[in-house]
Structures are given as structure tokens and as C-alpha cells.
PDB file of N, CA and C in Angstrom:
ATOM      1  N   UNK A   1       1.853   5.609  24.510  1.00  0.00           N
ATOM      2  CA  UNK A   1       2.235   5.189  23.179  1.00  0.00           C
ATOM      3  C   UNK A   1       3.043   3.910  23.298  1.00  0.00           C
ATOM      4  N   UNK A   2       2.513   2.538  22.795  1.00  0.00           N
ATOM      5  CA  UNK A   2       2.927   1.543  22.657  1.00  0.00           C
ATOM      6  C   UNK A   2       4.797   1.959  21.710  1.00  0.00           C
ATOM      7  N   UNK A   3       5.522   1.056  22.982  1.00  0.00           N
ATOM      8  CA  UNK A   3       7.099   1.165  21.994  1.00  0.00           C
ATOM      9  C   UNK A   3       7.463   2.154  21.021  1.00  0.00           C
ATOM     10  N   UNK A   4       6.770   3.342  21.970  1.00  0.00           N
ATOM     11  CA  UNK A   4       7.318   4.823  21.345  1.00  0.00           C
ATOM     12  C   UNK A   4       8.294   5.438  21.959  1.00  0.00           C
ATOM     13  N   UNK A   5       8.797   5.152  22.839  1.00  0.00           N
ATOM     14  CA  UNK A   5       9.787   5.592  23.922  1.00  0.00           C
ATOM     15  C   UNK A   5      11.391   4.848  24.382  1.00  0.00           C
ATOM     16  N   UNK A   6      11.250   3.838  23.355  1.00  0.00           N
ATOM     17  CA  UNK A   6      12.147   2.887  23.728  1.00  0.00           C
ATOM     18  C   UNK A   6      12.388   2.652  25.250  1.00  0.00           C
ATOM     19  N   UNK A   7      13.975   2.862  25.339  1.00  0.00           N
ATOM     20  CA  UNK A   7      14.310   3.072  26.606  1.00  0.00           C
ATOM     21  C   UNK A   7      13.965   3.921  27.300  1.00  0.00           C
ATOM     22  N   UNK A   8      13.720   5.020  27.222  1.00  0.00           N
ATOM     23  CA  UNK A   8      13.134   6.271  27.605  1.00  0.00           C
ATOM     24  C   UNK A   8      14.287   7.381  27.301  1.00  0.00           C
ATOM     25  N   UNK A   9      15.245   7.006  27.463  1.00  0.00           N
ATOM     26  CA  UNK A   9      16.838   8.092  26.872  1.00  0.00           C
ATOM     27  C   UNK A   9      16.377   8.891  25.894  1.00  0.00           C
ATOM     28  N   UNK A  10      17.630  10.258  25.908  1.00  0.00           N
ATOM     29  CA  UNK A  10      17.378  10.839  24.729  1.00  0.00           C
ATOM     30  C   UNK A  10      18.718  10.584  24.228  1.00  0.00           C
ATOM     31  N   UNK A  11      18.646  10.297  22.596  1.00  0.00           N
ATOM     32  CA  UNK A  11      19.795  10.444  22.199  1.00  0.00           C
ATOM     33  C   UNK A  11      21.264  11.239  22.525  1.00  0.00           C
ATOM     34  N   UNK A  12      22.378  10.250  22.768  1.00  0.00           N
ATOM     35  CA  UNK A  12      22.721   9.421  21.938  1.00  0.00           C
ATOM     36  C   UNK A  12      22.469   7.746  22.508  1.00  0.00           C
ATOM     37  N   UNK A  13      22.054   7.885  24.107  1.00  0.00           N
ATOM     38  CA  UNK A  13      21.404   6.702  24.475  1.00  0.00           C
ATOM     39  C   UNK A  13      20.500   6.380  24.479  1.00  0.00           C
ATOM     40  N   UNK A  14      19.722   6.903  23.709  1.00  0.00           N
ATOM     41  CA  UNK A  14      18.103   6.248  23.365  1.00  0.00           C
ATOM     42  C   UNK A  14      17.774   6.846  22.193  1.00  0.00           C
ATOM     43  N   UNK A  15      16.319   6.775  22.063  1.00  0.00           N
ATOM     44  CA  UNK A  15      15.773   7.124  20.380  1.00  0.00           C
ATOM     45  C   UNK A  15      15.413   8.517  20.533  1.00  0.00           C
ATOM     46  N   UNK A  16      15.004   8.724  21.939  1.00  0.00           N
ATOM     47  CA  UNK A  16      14.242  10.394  22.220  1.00  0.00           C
ATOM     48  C   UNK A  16      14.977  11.321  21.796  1.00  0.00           C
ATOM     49  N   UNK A  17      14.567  12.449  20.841  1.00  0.00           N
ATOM     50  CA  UNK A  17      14.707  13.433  20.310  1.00  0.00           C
ATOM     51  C   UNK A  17      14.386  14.829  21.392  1.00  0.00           C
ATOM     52  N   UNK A  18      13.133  14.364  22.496  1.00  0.00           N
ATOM     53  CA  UNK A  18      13.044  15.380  23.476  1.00  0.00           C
ATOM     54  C   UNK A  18      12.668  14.187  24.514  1.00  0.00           C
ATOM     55  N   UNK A  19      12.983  15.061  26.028  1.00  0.00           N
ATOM     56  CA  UNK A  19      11.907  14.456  26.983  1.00  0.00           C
ATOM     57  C   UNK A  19      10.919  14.271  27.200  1.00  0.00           C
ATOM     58  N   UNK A  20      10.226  13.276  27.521  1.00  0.00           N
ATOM     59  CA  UNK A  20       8.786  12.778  27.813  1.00  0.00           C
ATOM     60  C   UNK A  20       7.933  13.344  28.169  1.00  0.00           C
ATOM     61  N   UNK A  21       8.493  14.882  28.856  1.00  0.00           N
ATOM     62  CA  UNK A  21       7.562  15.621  29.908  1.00  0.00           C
ATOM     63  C   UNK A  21       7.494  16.660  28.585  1.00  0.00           C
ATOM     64  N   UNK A  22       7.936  16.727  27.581  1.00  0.00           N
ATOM     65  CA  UNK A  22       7.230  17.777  26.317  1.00  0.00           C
ATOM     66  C   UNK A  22       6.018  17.256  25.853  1.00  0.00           C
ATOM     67  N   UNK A  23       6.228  16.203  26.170  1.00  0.00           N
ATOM     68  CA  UNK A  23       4.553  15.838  25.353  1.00  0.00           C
ATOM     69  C   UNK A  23       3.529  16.556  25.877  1.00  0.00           C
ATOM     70  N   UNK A  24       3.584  17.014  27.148  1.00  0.00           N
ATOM     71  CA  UNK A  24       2.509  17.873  28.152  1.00  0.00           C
ATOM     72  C   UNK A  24       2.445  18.758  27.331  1.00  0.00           C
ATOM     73  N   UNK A  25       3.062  19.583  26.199  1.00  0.00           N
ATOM     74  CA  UNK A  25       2.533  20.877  26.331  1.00  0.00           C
ATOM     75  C   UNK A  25       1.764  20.642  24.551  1.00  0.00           C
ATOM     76  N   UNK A  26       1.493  19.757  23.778  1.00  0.00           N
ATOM     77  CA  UNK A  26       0.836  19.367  22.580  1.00  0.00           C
ATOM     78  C   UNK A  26      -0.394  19.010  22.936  1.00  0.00           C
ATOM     79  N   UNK A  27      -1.198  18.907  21.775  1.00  0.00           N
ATOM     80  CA  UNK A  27      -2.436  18.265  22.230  1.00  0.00           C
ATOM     81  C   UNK A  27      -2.640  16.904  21.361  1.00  0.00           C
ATOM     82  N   UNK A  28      -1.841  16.325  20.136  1.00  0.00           N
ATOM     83  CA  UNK A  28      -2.026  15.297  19.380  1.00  0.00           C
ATOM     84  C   UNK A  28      -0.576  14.884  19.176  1.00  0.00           C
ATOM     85  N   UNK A  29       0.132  13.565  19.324  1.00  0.00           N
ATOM     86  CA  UNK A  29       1.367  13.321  18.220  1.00  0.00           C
ATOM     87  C   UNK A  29       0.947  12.247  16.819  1.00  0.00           C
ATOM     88  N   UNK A  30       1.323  12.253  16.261  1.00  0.00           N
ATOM     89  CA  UNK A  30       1.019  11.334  15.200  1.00  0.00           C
ATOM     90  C   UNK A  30       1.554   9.773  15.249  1.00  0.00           C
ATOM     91  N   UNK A  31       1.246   8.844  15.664  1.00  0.00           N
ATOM     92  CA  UNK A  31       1.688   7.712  15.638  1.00  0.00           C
ATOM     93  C   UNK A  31       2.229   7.017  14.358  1.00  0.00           C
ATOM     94  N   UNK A  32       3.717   6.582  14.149  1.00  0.00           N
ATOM     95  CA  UNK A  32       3.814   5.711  12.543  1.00  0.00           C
ATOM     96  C   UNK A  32       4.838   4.643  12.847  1.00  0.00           C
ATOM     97  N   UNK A  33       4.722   4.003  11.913  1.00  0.00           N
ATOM     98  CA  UNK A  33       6.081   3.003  12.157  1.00  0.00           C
ATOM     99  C   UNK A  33       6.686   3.454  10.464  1.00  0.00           C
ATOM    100  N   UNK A  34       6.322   2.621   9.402  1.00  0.00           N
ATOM    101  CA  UNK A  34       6.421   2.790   7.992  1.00  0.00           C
ATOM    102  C   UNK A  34       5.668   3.620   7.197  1.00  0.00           C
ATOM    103  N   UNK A  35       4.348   3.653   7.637  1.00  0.00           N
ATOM    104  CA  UNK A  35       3.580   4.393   7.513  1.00  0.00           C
ATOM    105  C   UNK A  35       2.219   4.506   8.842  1.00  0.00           C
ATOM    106  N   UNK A  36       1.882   5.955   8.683  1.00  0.00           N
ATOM    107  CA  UNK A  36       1.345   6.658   9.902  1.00  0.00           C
ATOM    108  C   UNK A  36       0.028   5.469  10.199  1.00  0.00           C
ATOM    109  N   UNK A  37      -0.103   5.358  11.998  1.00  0.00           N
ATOM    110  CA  UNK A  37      -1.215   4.356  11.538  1.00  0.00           C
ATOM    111  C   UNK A  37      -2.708   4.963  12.691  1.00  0.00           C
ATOM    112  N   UNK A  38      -2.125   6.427  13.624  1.00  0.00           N
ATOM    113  CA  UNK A  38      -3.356   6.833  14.261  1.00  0.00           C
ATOM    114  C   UNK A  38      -3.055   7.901  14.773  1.00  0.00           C
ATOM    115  N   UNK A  39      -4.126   9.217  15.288  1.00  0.00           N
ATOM    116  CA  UNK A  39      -3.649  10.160  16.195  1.00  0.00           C
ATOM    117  C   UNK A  39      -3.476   9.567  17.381  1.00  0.00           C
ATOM    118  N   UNK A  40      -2.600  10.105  18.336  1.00  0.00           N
ATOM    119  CA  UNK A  40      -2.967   9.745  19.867  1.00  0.00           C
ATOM    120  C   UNK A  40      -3.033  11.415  20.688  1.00  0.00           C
ATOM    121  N   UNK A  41      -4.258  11.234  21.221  1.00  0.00           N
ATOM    122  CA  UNK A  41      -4.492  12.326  22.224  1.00  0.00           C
ATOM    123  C   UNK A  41      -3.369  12.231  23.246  1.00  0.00           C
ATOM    124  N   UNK A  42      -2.896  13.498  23.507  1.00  0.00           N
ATOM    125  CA  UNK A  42      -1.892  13.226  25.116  1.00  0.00           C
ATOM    126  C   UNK A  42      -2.426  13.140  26.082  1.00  0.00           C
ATOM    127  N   UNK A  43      -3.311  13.992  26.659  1.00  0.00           N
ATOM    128  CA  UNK A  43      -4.059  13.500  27.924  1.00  0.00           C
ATOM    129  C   UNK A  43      -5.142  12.201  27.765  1.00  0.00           C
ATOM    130  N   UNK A  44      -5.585  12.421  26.999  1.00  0.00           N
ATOM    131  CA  UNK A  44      -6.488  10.973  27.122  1.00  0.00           C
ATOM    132  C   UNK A  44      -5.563   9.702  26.481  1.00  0.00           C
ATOM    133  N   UNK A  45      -4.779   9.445  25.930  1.00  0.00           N
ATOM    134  CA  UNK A  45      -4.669   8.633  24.783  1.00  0.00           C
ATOM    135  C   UNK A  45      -5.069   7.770  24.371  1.00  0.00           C
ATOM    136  N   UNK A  46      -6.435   8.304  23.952  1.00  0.00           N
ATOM    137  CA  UNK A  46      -7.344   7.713  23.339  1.00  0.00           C
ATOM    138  C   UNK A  46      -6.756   8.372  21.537  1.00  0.00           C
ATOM    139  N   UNK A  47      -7.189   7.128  20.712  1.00  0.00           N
ATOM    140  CA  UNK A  47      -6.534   6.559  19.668  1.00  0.00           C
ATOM    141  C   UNK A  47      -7.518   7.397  18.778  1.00  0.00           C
ATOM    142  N   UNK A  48      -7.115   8.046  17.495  1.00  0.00           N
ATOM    143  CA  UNK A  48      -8.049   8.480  16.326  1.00  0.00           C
ATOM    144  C   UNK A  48      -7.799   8.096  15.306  1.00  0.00           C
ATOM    145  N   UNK A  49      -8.574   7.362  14.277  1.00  0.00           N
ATOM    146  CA  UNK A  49      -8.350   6.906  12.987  1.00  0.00           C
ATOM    147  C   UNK A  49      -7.341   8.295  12.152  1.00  0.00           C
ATOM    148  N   UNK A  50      -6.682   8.239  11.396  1.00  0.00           N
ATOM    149  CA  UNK A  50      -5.768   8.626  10.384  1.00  0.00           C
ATOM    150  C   UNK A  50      -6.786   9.992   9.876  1.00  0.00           C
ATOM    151  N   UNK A  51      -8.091   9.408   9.400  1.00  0.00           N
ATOM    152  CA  UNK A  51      -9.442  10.494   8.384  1.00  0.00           C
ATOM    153  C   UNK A  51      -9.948  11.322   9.638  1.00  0.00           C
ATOM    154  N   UNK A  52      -9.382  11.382  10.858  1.00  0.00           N
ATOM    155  CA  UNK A  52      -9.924  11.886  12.212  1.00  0.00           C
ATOM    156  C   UNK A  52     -10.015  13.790  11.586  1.00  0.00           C
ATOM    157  N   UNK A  53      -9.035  14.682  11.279  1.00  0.00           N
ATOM    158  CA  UNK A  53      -8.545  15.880  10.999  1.00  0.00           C
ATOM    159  C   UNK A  53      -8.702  15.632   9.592  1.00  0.00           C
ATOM    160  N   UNK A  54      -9.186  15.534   8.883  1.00  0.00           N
ATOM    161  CA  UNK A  54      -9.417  14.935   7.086  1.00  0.00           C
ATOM    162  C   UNK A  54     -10.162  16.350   7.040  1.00  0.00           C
ATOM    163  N   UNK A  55     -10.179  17.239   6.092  1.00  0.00           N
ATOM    164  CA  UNK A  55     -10.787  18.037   5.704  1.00  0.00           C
ATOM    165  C   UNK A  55     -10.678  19.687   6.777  1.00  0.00           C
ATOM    166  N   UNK A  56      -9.787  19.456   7.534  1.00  0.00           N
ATOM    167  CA  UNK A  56      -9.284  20.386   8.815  1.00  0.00           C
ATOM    168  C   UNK A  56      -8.205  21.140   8.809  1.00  0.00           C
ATOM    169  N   UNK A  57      -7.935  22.562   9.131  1.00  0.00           N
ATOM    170  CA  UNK A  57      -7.089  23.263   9.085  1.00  0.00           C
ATOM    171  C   UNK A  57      -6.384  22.921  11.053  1.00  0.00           C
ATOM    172  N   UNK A  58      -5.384  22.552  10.590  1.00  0.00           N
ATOM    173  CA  UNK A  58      -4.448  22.289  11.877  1.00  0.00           C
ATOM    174  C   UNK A  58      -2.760  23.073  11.850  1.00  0.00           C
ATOM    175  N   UNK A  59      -2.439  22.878  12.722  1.00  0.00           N
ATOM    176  CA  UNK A  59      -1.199  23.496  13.386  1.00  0.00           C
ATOM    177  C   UNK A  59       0.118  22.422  13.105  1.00  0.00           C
ATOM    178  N   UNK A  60       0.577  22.218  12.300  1.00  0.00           N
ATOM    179  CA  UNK A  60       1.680  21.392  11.722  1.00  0.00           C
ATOM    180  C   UNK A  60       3.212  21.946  12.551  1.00  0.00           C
ATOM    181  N   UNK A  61       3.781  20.962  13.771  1.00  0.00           N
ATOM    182  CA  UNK A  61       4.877  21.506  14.802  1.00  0.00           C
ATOM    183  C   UNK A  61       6.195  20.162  14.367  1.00  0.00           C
ATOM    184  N   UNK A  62       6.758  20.907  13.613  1.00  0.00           N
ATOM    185  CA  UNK A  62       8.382  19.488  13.614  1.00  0.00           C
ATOM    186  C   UNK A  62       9.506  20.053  13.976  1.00  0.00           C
ATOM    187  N   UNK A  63      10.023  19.764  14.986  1.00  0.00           N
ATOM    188  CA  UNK A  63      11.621  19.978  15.270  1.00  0.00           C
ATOM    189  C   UNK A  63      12.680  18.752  14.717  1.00  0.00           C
ATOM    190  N   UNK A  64      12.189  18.382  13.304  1.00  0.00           N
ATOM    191  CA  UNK A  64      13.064  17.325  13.150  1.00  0.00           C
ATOM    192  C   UNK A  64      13.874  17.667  11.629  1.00  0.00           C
ATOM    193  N   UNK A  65      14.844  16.498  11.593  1.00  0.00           N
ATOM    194  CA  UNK A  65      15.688  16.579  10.093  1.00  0.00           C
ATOM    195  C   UNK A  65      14.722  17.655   8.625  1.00  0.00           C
ATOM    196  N   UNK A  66      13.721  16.599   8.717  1.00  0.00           N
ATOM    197  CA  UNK A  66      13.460  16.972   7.605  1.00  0.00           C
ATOM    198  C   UNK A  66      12.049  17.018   7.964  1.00  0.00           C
ATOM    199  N   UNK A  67      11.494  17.860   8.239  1.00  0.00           N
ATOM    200  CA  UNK A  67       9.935  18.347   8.314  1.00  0.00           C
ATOM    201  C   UNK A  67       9.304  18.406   7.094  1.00  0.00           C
ATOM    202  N   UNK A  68       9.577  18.294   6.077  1.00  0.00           N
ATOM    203  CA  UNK A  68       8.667  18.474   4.849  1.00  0.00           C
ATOM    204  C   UNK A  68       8.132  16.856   5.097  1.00  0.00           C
ATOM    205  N   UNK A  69       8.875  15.861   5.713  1.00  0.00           N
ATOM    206  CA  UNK A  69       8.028  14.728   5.082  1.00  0.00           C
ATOM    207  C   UNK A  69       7.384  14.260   6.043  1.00  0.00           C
ATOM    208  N   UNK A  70       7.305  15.191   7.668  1.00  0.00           N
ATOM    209  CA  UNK A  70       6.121  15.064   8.257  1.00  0.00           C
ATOM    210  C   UNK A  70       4.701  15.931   7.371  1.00  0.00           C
ATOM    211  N   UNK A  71       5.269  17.048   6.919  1.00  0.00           N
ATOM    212  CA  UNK A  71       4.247  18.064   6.717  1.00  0.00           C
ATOM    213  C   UNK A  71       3.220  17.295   5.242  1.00  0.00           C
ATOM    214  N   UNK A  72       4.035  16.583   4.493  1.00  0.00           N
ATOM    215  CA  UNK A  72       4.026  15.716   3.483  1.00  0.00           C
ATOM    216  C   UNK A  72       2.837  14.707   3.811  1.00  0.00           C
ATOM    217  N   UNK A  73       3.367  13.826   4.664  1.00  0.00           N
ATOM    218  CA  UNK A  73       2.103  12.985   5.111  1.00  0.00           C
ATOM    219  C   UNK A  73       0.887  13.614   5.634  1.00  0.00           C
ATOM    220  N   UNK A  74       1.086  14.598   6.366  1.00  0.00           N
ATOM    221  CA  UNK A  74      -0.214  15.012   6.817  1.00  0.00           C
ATOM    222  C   UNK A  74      -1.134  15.576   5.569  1.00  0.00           C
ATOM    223  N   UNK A  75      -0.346  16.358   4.806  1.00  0.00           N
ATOM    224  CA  UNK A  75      -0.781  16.411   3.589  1.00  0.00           C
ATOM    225  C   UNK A  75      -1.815  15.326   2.977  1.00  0.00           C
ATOM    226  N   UNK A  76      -1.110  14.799   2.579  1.00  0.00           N
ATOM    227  CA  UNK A  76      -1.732  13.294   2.014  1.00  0.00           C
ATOM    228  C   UNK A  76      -2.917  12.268   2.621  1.00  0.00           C
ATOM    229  N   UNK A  77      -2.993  12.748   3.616  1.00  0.00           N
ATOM    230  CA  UNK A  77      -4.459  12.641   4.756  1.00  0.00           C
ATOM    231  C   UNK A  77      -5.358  13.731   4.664  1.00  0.00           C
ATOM    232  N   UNK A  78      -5.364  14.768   3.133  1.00  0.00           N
ATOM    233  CA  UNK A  78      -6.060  15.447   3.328  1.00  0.00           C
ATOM    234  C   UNK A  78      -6.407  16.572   4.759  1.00  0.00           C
ATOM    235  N   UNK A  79      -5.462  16.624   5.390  1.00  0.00           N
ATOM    236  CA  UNK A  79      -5.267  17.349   6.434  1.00  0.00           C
ATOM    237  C   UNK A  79      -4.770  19.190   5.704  1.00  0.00           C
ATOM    238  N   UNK A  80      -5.610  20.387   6.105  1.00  0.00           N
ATOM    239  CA  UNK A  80      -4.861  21.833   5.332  1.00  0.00           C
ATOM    240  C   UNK A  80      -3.965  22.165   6.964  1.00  0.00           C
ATOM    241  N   UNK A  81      -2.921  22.206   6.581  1.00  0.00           N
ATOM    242  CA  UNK A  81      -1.904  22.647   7.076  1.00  0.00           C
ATOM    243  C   UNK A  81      -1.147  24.023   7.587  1.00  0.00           C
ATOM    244  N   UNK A  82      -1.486  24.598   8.946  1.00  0.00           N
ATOM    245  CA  UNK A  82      -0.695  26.007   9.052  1.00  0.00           C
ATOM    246  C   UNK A  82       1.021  25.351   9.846  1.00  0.00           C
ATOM    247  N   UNK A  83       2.288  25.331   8.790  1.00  0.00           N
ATOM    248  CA  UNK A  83       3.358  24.914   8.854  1.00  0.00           C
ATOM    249  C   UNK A  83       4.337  25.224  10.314  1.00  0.00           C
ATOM    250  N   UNK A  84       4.821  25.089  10.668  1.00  0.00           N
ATOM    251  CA  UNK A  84       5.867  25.360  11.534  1.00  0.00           C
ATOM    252  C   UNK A  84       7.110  24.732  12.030  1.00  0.00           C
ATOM    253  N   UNK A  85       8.020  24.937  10.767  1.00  0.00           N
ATOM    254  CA  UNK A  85       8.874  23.816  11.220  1.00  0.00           C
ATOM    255  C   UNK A  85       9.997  24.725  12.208  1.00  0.00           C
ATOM    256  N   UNK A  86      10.748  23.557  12.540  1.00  0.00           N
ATOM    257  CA  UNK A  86      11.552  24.347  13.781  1.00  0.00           C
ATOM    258  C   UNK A  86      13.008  23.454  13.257  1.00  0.00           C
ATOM    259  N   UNK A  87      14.270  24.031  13.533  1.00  0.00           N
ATOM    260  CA  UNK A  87      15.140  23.307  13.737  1.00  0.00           C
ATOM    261  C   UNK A  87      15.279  22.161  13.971  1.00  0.00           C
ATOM    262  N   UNK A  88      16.455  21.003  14.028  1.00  0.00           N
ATOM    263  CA  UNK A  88      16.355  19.415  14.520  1.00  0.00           C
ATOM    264  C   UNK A  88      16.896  19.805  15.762  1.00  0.00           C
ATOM    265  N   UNK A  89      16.221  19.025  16.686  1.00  0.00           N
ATOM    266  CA  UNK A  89      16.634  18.659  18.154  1.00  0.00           C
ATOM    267  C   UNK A  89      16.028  19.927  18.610  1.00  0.00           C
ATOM    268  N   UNK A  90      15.185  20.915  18.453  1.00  0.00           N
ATOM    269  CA  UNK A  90      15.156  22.239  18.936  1.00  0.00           C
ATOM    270  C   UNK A  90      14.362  22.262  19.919  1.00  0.00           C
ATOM    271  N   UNK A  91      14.549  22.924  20.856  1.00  0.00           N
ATOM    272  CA  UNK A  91      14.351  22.696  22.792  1.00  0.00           C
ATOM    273  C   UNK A  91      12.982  23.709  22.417  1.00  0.00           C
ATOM    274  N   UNK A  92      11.470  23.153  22.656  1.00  0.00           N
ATOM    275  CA  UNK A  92      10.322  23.579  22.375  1.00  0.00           C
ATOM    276  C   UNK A  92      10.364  24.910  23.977  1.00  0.00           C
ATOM    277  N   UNK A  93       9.653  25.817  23.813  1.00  0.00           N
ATOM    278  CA  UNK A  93       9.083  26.343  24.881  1.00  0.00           C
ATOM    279  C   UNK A  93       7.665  26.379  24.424  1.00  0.00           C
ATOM    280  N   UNK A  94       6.901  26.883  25.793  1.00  0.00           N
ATOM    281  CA  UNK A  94       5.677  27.193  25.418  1.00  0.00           C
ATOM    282  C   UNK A  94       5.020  28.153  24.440  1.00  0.00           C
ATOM    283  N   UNK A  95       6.063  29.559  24.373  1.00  0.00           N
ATOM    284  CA  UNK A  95       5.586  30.487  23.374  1.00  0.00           C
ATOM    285  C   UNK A  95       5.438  29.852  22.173  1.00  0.00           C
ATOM    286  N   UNK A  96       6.327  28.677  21.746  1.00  0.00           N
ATOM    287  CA  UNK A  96       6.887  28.080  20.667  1.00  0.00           C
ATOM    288  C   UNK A  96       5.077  27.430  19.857  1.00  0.00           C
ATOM    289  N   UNK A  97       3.990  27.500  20.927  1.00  0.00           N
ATOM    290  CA  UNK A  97       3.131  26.690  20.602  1.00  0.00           C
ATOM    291  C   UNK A  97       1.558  27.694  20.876  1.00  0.00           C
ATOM    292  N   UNK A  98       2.113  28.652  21.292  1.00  0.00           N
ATOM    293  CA  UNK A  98       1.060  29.695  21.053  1.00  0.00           C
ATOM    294  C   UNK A  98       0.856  30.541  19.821  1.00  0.00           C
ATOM    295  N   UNK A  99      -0.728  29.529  18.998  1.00  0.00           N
ATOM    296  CA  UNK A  99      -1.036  30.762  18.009  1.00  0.00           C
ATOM    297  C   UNK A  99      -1.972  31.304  17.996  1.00  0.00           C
ATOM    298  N   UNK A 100      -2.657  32.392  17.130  1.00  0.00           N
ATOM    299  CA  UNK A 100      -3.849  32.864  17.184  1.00  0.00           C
ATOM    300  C   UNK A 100      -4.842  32.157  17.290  1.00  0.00           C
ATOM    301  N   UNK A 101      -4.804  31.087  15.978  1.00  0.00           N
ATOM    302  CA  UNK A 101      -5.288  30.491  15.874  1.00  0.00           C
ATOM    303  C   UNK A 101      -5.863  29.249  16.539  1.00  0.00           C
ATOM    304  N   UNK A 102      -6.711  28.669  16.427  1.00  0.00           N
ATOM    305  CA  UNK A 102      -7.024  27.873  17.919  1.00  0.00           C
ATOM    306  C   UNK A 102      -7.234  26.458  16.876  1.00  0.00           C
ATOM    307  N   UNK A 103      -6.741  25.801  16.456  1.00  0.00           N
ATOM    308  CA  UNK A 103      -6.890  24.536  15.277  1.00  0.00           C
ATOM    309  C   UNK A 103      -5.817  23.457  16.604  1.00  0.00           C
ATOM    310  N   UNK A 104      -6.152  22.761  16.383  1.00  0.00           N
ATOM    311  CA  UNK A 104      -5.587  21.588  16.912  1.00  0.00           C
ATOM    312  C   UNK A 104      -4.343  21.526  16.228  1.00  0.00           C
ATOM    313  N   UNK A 105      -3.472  21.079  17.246  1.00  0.00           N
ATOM    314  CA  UNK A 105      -1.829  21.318  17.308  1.00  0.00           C
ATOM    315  C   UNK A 105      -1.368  19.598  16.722  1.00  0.00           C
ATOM    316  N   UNK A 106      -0.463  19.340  15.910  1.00  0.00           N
ATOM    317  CA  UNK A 106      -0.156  18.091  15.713  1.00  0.00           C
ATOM    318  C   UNK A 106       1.567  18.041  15.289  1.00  0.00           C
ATOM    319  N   UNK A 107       1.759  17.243  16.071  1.00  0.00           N
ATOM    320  CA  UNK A 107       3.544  17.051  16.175  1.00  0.00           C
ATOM    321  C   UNK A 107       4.099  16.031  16.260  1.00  0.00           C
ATOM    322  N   UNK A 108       5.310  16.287  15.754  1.00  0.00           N
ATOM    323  CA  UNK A 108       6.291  14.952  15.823  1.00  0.00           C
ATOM    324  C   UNK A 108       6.436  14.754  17.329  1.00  0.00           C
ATOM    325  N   UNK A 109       6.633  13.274  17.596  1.00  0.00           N
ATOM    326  CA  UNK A 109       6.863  12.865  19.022  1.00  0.00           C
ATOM    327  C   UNK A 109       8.936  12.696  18.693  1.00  0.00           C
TER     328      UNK A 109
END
């Protein structure tokens, strides 16, 4: 992810909210600056237009302030949404990302 990482720190010396090595356990983060501008795969990161999940029931994962206005945008991409918000700053485990359901996982970086 182009100048997604800043320094690489996690707050309060950098921008990171988690370590770098969480991204391993997602399968999509959402790329935005002002507004959202692509998926990025984690293992490949190879790039998906915005309409990529358009019409798709997915796995909605935020450990941040205010998760409604991730859950919000995805919304608005026509994306149907199974919710999961989590606390801010909240230390992911793996159970944290196991569901029945098998829909592609999409999260805040």
C-alpha cells in the first residue's frame, strides 16, 4: 500500500493503529485518502476497482473510532454488509475473524 504506513510506528509515534504483521490475517483492506479509491488484496496486492464487491454480501471488520462511517461507505458502494465492529485500537486475534460464513472479509487498515 502506497504511503499507507507512514513511518511504520504505531501510535503515538506513527499513524498505525495496529502492526503491519495484522494485515496477514484479512483478506482485503480498503484503500482511501478523502474518499475510498480501491480494494487491495493482501497477499497479492493486486488493486480492485471500488464496483469490485458491488452487489455482494461481505464481512464488514473495524476496530476504529467510529465504524459506522467505515460501514457507511461500504454501504454506499452498494456493498450488503454482515457488521462487526470492534472497539478502537482493539488487539484483533484470529478467532476475532472466524465466521460461518465464508464472504470475503474487508477491513480497516
Amino acid at each position: 500500500m502506497e504511503n499507507g504506513f507512514g513511518n511504520g510506528f504505531l501510535l503515538p509515534a506513527g499513524p498505525l493503529r495496529e502492526p503491519k504483521k495484522r494485515l496477514k490475517s484479512v483478506d482485503f483492506v480498503m484503500q482511501s485518502t478523502l474518499k475510498p479509491m480501491a480494494f487491495i488484496h493482501l497477499k497479492t496486492q493486486q488493486k480492485q476497482p471500488l464496483d469490485y464487491f458491488q452487489g455482494q454480501t461481505c464481512h464488514a471488520v473495524a476496530g476504529i473510532g467510529k465504524p459506522s462511517k467505515f460501514f457507511s461507505t461500504l454501504t454506499d458502494l452498494n456493498i450488503h454488509l454482515i457488521c462487526h465492529p470492534f472497539k478502537d485500537h482493539h488487539v484483533f486475534v484470529v478467532q476475532d475473524l472466524n465466521f460461518k460464513e465464508t464472504h470475503p472479509i474487508l477491513m480497516t487498515a
